[in-house]
Every structure is written in structure tokens, then in C-alpha cells.
PDB file of N, CA and C in Angstrom:
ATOM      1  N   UNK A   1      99.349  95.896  71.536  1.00  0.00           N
ATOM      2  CA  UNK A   1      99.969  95.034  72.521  1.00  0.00           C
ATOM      3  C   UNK A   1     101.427  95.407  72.714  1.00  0.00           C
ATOM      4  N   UNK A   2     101.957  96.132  71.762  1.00  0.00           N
ATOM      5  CA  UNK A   2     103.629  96.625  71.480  1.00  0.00           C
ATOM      6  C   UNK A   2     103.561  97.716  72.130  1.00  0.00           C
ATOM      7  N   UNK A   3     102.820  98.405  72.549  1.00  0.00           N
ATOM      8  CA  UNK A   3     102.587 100.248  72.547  1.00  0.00           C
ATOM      9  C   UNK A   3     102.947 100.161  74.340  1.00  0.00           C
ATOM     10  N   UNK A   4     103.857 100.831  74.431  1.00  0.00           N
ATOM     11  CA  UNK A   4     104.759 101.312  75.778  1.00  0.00           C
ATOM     12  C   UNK A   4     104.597 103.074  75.628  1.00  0.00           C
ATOM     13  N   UNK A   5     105.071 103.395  76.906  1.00  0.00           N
ATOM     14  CA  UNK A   5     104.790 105.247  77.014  1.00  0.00           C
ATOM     15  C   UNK A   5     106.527 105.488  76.728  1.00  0.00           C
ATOM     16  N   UNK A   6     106.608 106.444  75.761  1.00  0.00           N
ATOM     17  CA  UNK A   6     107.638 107.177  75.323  1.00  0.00           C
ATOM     18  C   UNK A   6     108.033 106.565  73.985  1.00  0.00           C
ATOM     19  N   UNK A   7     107.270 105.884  73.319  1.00  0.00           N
ATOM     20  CA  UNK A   7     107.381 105.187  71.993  1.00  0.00           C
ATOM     21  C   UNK A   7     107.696 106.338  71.363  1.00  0.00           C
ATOM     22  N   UNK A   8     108.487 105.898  70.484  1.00  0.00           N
ATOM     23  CA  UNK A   8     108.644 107.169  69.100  1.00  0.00           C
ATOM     24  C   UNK A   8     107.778 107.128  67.959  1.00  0.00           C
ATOM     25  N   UNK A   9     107.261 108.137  67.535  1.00  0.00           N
ATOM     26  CA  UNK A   9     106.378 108.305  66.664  1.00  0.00           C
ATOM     27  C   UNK A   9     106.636 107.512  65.211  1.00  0.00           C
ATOM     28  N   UNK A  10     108.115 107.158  65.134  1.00  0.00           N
ATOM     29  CA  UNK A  10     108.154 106.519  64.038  1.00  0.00           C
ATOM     30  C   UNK A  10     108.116 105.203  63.893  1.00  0.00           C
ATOM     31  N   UNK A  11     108.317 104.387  65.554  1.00  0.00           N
ATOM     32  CA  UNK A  11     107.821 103.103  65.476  1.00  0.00           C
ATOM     33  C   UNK A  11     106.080 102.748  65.426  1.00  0.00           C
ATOM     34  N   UNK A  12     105.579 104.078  66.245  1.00  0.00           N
ATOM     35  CA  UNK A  12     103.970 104.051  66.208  1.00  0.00           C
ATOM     36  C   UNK A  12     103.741 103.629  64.670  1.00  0.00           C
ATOM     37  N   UNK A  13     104.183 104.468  63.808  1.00  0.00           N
ATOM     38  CA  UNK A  13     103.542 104.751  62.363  1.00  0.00           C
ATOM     39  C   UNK A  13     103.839 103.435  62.041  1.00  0.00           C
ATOM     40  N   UNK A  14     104.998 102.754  61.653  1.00  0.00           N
ATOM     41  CA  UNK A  14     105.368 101.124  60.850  1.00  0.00           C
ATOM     42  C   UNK A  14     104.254 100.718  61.373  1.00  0.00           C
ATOM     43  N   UNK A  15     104.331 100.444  63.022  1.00  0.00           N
ATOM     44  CA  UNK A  15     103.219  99.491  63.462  1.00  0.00           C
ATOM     45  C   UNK A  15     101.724  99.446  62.928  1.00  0.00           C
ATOM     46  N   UNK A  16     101.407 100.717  62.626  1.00  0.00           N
ATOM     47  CA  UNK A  16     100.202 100.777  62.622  1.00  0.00           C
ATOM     48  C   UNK A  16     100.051 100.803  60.559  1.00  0.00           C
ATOM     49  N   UNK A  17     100.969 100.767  60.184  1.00  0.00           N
ATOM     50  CA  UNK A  17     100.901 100.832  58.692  1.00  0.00           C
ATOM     51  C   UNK A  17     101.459  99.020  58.369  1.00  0.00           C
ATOM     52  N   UNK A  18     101.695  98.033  59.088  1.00  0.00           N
ATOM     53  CA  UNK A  18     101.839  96.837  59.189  1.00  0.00           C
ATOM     54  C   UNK A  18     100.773  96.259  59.730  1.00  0.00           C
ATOM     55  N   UNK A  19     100.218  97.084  60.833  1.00  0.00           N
ATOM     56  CA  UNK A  19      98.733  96.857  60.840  1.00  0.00           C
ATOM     57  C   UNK A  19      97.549  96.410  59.965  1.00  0.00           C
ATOM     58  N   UNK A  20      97.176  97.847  58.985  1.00  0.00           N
ATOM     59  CA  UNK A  20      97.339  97.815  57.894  1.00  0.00           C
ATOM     60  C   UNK A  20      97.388  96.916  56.893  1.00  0.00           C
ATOM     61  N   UNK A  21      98.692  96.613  56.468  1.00  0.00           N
ATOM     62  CA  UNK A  21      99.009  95.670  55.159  1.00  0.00           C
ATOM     63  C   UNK A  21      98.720  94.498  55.811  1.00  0.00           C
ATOM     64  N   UNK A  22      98.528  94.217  56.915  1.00  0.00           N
ATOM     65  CA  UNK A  22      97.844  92.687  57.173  1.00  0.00           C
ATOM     66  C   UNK A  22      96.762  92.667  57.336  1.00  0.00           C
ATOM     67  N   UNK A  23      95.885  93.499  57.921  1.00  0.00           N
ATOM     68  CA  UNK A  23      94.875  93.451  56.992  1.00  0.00           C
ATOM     69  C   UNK A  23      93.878  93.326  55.624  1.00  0.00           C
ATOM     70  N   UNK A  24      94.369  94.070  55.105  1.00  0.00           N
ATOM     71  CA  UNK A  24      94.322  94.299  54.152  1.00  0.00           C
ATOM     72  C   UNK A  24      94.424  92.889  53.646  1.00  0.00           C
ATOM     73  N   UNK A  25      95.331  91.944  53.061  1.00  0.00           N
ATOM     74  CA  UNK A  25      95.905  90.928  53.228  1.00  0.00           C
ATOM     75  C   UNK A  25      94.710  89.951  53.149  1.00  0.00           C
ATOM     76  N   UNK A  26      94.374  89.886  55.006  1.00  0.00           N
ATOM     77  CA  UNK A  26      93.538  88.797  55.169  1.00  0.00           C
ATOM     78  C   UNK A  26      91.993  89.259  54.906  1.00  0.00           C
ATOM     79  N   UNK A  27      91.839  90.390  54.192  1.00  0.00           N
ATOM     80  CA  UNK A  27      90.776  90.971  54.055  1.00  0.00           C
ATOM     81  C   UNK A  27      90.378  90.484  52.257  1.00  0.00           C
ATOM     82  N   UNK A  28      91.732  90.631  51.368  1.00  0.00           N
ATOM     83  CA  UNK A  28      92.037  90.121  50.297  1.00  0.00           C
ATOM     84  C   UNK A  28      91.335  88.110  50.106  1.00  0.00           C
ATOM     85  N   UNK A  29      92.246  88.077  51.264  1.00  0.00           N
ATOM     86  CA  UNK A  29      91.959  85.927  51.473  1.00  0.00           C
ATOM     87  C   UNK A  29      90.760  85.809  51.551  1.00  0.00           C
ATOM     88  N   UNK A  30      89.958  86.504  52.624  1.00  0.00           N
ATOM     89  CA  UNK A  30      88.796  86.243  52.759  1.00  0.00           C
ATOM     90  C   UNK A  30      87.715  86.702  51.542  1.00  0.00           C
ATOM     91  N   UNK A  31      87.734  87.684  50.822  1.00  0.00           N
ATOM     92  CA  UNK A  31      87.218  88.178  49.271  1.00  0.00           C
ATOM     93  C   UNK A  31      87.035  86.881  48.528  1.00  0.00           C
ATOM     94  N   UNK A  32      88.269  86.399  48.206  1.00  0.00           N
ATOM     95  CA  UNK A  32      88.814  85.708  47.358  1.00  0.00           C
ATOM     96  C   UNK A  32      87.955  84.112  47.574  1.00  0.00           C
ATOM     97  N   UNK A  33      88.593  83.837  48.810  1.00  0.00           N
ATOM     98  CA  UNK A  33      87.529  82.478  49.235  1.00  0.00           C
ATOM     99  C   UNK A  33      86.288  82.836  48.879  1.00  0.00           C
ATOM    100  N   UNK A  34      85.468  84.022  49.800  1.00  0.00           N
ATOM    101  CA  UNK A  34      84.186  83.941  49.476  1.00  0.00           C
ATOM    102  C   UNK A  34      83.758  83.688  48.181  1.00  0.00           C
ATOM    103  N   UNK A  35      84.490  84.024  47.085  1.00  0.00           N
ATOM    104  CA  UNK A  35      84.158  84.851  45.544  1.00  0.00           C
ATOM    105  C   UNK A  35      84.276  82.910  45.126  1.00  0.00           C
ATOM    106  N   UNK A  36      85.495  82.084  45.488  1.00  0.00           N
ATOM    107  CA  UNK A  36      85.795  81.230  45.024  1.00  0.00           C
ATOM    108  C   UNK A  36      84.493  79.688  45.570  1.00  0.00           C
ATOM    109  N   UNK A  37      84.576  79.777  47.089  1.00  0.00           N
ATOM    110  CA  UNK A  37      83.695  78.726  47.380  1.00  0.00           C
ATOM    111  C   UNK A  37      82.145  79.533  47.920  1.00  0.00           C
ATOM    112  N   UNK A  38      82.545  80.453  47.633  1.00  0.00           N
ATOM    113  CA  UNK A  38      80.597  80.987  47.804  1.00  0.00           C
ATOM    114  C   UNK A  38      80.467  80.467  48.825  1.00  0.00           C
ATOM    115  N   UNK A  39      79.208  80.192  49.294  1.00  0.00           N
ATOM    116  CA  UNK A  39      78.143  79.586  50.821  1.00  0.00           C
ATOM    117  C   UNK A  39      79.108  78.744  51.120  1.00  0.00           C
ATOM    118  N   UNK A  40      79.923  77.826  50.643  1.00  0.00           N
ATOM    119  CA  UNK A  40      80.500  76.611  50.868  1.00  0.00           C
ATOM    120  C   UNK A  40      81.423  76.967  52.175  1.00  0.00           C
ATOM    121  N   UNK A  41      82.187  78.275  52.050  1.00  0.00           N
ATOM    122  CA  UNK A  41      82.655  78.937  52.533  1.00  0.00           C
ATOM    123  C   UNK A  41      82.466  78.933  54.256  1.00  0.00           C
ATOM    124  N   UNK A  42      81.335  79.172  54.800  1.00  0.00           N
ATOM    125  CA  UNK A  42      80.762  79.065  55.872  1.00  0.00           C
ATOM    126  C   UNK A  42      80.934  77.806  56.417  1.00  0.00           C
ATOM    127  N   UNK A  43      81.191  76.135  55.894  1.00  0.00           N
ATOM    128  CA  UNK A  43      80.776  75.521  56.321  1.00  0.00           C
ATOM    129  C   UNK A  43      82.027  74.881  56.999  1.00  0.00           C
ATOM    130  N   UNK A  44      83.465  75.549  56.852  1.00  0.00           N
ATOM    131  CA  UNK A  44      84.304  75.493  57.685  1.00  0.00           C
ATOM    132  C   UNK A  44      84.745  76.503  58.999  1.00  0.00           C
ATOM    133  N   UNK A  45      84.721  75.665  59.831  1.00  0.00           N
ATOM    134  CA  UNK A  45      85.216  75.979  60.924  1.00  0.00           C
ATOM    135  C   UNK A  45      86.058  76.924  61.111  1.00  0.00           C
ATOM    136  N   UNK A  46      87.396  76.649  60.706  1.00  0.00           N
ATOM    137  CA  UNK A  46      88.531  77.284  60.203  1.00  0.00           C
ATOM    138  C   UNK A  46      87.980  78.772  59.454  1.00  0.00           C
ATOM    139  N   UNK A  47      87.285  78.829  57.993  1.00  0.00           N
ATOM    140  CA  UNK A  47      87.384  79.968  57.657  1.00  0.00           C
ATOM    141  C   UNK A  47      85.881  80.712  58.435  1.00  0.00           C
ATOM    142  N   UNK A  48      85.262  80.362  59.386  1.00  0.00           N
ATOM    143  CA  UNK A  48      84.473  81.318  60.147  1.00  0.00           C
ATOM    144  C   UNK A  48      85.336  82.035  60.918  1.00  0.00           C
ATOM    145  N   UNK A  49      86.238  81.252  61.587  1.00  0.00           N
ATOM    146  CA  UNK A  49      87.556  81.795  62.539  1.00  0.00           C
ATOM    147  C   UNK A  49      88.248  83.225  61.904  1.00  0.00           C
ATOM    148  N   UNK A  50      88.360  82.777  60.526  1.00  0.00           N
ATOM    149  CA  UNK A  50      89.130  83.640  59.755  1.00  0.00           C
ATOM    150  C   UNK A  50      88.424  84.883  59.453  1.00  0.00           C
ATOM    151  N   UNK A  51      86.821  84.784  59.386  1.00  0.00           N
ATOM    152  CA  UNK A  51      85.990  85.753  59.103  1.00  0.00           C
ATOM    153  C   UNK A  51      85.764  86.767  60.609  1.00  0.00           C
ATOM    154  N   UNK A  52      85.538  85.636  61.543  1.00  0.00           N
ATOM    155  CA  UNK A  52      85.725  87.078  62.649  1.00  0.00           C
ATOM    156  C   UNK A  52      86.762  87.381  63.371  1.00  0.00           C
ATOM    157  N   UNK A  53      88.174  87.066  62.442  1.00  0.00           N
ATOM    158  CA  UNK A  53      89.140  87.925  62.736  1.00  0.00           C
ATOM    159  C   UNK A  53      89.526  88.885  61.710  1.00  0.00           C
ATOM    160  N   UNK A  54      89.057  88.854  60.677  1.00  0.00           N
ATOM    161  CA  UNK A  54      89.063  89.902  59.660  1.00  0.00           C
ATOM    162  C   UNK A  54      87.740  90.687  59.974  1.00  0.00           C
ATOM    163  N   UNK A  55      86.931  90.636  60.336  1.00  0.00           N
ATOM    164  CA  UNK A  55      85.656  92.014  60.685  1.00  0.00           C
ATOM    165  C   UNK A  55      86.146  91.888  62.048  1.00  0.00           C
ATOM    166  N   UNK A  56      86.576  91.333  62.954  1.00  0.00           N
ATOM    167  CA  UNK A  56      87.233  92.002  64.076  1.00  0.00           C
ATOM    168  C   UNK A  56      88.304  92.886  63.894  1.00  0.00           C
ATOM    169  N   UNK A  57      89.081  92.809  63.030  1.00  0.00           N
ATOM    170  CA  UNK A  57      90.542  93.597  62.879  1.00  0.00           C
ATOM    171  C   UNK A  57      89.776  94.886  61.882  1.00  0.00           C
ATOM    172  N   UNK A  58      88.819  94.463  61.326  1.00  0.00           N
ATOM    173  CA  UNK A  58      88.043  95.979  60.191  1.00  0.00           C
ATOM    174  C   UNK A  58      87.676  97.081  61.908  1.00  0.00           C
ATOM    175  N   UNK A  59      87.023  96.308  62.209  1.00  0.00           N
ATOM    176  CA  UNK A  59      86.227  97.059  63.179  1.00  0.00           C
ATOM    177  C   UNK A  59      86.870  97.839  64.709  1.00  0.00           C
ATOM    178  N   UNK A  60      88.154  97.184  64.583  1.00  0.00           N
ATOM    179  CA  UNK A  60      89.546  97.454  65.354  1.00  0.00           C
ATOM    180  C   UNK A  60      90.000  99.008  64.515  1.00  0.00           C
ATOM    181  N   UNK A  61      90.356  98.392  63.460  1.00  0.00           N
ATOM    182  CA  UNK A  61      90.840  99.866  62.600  1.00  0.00           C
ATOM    183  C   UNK A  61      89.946 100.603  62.872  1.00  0.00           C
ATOM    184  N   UNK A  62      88.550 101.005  62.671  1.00  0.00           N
ATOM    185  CA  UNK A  62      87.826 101.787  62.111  1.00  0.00           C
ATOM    186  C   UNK A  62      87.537 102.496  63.791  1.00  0.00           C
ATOM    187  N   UNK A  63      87.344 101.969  64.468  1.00  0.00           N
ATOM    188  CA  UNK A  63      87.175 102.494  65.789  1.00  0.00           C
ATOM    189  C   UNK A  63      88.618 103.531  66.278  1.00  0.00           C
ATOM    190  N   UNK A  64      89.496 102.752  66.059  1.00  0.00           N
ATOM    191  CA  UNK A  64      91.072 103.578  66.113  1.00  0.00           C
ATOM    192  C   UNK A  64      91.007 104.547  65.478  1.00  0.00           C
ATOM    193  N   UNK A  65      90.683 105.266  64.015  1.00  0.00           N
ATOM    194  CA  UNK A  65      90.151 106.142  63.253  1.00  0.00           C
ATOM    195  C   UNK A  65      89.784 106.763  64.021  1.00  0.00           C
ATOM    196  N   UNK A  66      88.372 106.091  64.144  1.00  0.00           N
ATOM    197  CA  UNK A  66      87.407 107.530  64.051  1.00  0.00           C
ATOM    198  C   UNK A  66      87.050 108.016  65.981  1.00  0.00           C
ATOM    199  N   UNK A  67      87.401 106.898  66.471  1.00  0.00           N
ATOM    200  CA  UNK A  67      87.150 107.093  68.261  1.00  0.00           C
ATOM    201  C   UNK A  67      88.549 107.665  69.150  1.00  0.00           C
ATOM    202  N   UNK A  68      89.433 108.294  68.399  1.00  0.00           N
ATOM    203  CA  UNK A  68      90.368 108.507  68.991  1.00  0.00           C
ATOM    204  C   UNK A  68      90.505 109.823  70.159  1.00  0.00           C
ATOM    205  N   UNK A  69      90.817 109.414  71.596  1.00  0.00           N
ATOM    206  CA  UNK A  69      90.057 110.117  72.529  1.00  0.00           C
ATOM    207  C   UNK A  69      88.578 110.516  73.063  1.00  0.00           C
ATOM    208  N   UNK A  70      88.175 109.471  72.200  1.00  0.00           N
ATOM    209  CA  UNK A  70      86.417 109.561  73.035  1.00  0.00           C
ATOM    210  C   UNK A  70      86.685 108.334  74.081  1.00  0.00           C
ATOM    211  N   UNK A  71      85.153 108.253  74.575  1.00  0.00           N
ATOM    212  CA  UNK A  71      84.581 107.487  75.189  1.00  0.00           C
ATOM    213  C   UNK A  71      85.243 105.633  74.664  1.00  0.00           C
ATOM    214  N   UNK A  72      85.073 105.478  73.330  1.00  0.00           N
ATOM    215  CA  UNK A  72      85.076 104.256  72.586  1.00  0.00           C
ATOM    216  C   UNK A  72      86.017 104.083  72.755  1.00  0.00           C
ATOM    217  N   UNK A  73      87.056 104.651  73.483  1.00  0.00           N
ATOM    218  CA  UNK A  73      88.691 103.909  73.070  1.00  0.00           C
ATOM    219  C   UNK A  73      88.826 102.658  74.199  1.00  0.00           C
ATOM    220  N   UNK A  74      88.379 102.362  74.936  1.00  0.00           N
ATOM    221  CA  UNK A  74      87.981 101.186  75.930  1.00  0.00           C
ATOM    222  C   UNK A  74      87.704  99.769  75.092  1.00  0.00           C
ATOM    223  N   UNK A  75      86.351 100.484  73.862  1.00  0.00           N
ATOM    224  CA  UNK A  75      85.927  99.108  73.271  1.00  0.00           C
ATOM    225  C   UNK A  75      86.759  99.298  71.550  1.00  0.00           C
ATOM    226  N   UNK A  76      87.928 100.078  71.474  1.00  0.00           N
ATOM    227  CA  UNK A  76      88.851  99.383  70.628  1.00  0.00           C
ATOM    228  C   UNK A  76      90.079  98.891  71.148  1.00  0.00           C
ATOM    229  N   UNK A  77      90.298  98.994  72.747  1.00  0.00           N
ATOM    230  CA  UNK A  77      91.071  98.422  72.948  1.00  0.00           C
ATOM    231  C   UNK A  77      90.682  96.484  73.055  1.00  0.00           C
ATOM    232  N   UNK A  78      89.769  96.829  73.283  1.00  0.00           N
ATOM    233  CA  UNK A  78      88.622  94.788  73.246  1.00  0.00           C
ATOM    234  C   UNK A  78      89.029  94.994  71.944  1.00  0.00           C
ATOM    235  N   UNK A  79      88.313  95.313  70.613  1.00  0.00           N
ATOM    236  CA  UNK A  79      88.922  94.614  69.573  1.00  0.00           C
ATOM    237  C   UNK A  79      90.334  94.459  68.824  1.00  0.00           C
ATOM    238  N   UNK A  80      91.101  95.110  69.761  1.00  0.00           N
ATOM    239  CA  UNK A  80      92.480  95.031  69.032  1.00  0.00           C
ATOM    240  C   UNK A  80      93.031  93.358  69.361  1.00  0.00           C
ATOM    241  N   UNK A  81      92.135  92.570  70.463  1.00  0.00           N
ATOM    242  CA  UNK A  81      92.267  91.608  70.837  1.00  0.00           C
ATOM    243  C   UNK A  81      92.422  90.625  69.843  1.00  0.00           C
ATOM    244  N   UNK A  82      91.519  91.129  68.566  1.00  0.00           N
ATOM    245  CA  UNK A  82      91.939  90.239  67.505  1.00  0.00           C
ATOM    246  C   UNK A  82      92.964  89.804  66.366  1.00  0.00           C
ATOM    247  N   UNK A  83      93.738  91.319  67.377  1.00  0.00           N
ATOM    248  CA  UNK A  83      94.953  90.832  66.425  1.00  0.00           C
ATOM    249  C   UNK A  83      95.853  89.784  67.221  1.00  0.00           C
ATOM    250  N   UNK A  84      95.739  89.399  68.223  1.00  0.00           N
ATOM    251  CA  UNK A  84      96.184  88.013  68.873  1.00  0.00           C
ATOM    252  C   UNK A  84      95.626  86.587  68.108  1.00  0.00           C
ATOM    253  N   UNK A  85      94.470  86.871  67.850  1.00  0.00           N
ATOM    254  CA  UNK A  85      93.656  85.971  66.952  1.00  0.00           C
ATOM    255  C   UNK A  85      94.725  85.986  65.604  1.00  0.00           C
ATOM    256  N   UNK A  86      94.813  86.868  65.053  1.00  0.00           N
ATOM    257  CA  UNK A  86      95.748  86.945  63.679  1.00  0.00           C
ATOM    258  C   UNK A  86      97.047  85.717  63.556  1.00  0.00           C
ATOM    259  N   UNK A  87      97.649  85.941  65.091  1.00  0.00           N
ATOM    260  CA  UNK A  87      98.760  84.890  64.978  1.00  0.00           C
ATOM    261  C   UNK A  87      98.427  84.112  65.102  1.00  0.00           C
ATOM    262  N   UNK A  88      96.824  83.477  66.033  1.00  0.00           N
ATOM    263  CA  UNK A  88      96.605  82.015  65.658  1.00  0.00           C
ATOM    264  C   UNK A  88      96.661  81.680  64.137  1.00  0.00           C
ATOM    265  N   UNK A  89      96.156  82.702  63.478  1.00  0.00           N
ATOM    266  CA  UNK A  89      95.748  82.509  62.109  1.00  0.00           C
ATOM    267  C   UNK A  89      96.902  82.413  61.349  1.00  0.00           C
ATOM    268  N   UNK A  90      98.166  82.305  61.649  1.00  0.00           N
ATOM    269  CA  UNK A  90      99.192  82.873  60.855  1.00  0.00           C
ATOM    270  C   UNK A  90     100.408  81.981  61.240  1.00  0.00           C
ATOM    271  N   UNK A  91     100.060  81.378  62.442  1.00  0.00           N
ATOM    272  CA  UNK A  91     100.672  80.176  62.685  1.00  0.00           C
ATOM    273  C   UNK A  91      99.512  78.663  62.770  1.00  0.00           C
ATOM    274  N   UNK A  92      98.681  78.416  62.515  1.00  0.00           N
ATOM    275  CA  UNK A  92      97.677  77.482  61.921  1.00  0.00           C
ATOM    276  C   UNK A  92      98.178  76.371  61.539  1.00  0.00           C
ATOM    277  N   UNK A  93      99.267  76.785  60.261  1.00  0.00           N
ATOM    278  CA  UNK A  93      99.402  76.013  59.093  1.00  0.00           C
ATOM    279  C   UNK A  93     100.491  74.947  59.584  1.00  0.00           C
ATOM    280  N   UNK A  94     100.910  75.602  61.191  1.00  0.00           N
ATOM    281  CA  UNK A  94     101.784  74.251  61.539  1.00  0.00           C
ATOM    282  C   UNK A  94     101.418  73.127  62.099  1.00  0.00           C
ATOM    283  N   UNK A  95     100.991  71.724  61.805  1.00  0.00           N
ATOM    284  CA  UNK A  95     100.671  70.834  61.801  1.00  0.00           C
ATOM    285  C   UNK A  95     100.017  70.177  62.956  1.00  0.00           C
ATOM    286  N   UNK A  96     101.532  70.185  64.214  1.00  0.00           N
ATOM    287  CA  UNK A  96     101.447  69.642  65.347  1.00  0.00           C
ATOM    288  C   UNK A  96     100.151  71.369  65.881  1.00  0.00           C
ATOM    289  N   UNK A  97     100.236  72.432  65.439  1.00  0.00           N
ATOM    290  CA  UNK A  97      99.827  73.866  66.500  1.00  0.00           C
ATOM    291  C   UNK A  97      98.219  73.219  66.110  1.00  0.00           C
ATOM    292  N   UNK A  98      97.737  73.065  64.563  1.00  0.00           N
ATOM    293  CA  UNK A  98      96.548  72.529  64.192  1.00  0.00           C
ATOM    294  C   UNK A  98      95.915  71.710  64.996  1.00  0.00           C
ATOM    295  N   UNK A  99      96.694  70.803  65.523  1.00  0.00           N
ATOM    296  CA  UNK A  99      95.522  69.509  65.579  1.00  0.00           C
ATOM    297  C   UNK A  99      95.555  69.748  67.440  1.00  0.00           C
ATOM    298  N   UNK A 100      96.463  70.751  67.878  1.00  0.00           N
ATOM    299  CA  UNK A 100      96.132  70.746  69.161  1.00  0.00           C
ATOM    300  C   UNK A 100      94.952  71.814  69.324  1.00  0.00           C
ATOM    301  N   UNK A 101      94.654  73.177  68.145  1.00  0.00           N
ATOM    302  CA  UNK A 101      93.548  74.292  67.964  1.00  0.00           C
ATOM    303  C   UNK A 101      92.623  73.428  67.463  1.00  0.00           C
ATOM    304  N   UNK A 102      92.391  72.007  66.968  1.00  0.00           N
ATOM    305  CA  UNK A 102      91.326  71.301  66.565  1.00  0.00           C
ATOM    306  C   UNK A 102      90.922  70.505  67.580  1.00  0.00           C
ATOM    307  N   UNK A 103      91.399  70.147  68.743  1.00  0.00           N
ATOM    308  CA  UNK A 103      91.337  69.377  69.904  1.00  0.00           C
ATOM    309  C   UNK A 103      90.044  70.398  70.768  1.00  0.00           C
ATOM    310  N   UNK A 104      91.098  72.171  71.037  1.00  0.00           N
ATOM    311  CA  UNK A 104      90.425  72.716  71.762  1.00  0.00           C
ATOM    312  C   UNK A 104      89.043  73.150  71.284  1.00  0.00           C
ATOM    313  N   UNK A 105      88.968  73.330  69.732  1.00  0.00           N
ATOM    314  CA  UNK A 105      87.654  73.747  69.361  1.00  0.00           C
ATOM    315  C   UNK A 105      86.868  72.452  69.479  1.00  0.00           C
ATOM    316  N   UNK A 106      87.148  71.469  69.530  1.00  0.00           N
ATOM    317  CA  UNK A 106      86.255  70.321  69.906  1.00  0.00           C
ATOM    318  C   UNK A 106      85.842  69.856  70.397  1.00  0.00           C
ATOM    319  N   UNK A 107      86.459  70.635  72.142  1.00  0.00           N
ATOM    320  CA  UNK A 107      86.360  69.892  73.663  1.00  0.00           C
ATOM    321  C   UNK A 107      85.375  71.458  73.679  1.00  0.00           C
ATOM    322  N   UNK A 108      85.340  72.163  73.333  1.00  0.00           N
ATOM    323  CA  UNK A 108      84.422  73.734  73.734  1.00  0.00           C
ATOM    324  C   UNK A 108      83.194  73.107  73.355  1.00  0.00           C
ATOM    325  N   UNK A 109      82.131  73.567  74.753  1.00  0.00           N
ATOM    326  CA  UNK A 109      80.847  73.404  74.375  1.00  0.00           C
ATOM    327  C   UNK A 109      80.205  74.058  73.399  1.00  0.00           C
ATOM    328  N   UNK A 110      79.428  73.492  72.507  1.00  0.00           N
ATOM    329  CA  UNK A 110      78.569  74.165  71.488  1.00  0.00           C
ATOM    330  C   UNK A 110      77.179  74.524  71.670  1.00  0.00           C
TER     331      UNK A 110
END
């Protein structure tokens, strides 16, 4: 979402190595929960959110890897979408942002 034409190669690299360590990160949280509440895990809302933005952001990386200049770079630009998801995830914990992301997941048809 940062990436402009004439970027310097050395802001590319941070970005994409901050990329990276946040992953990594919420890849760690999500381990950890699973390992800690097992199945229980699933039965929030919240950490399903969290689960397909961590296999969205796996599957973001891994396409960036390995699709670079094919055909696929179209459908990693769709999943880089989840790193927009990330800042929901990362701003969450503020109170008033919560209960208005608990409003909208509640008014969405199921």
C-alpha cells in the first residue's frame, strides 16, 4: 500500500522485513492461543478474524516469494489486502474502535 515508482531499494527491504516481523508475531499469537485454548479457540469471533488475517498475510508472503513476475502477481496483490486487516487487528484493543467493529460485525448478515 506504501510502494510508489522510484522507491529506493532500501526502503523496499525495511518494509518488507517489517512485513515480516509482524507476521511472524501474529503468527506466534495465534500458535500460542491455539496451543493454550485448543477448539475453544474457534468459538470467538475476534480470534477467527485473527486467524484469517494471519493465513491471509502467510499466503500474501508466500505468493510475493514465489509469484514474482508471473501471472499470480494480480492475486497477491488481493491478499496483501490483509495487511489492512492487520491494523484493524492492532488497533482493536481501543475500546470506543471495539464496540463500533462489534456493532458492524453484528449488523452483517450471517
Amino acid at each position: 500500500a506504501i510502494k510508489y515508482d522510484g522507491m529506493s531499494h532500501w526502503l523496499v527491504t525495511i518494509l518488507e522485513n517489517m512485513n515480516y516481523f509482524f507476521a511472524f508475531v501474529f503468527n506466534c499469537e495465534m500458535i500460542f492461543k491455539l496451543i493454550g485454548l485448543g477448539s475453544q479457540y474457534f468459538y470467538s469471533a475476534w480470534n477467527l478474524f485473527d486467524c484469517t488475517v494471519v493465513i491471509g498475510t502467510d499466503i500474501g508472503i508466500l505468493l510475493n516469494i514465489f509469484t514474482t513476475g508471473s501471472s499470480f502477481s494480480s492475486a497477491a496483490t488481493v491478499v496483501r489486502a490483509f495487511r489492512i486487516m492487520r491494523i484493524v487487528r492492532l488497533i482493536r484493543s481501543q475500546e470506543n474502535i471495539k464496540i463500533i467493529l462489534d456493532t458492524l460485525v453484528n449488523i452483517i448478515p450471517q
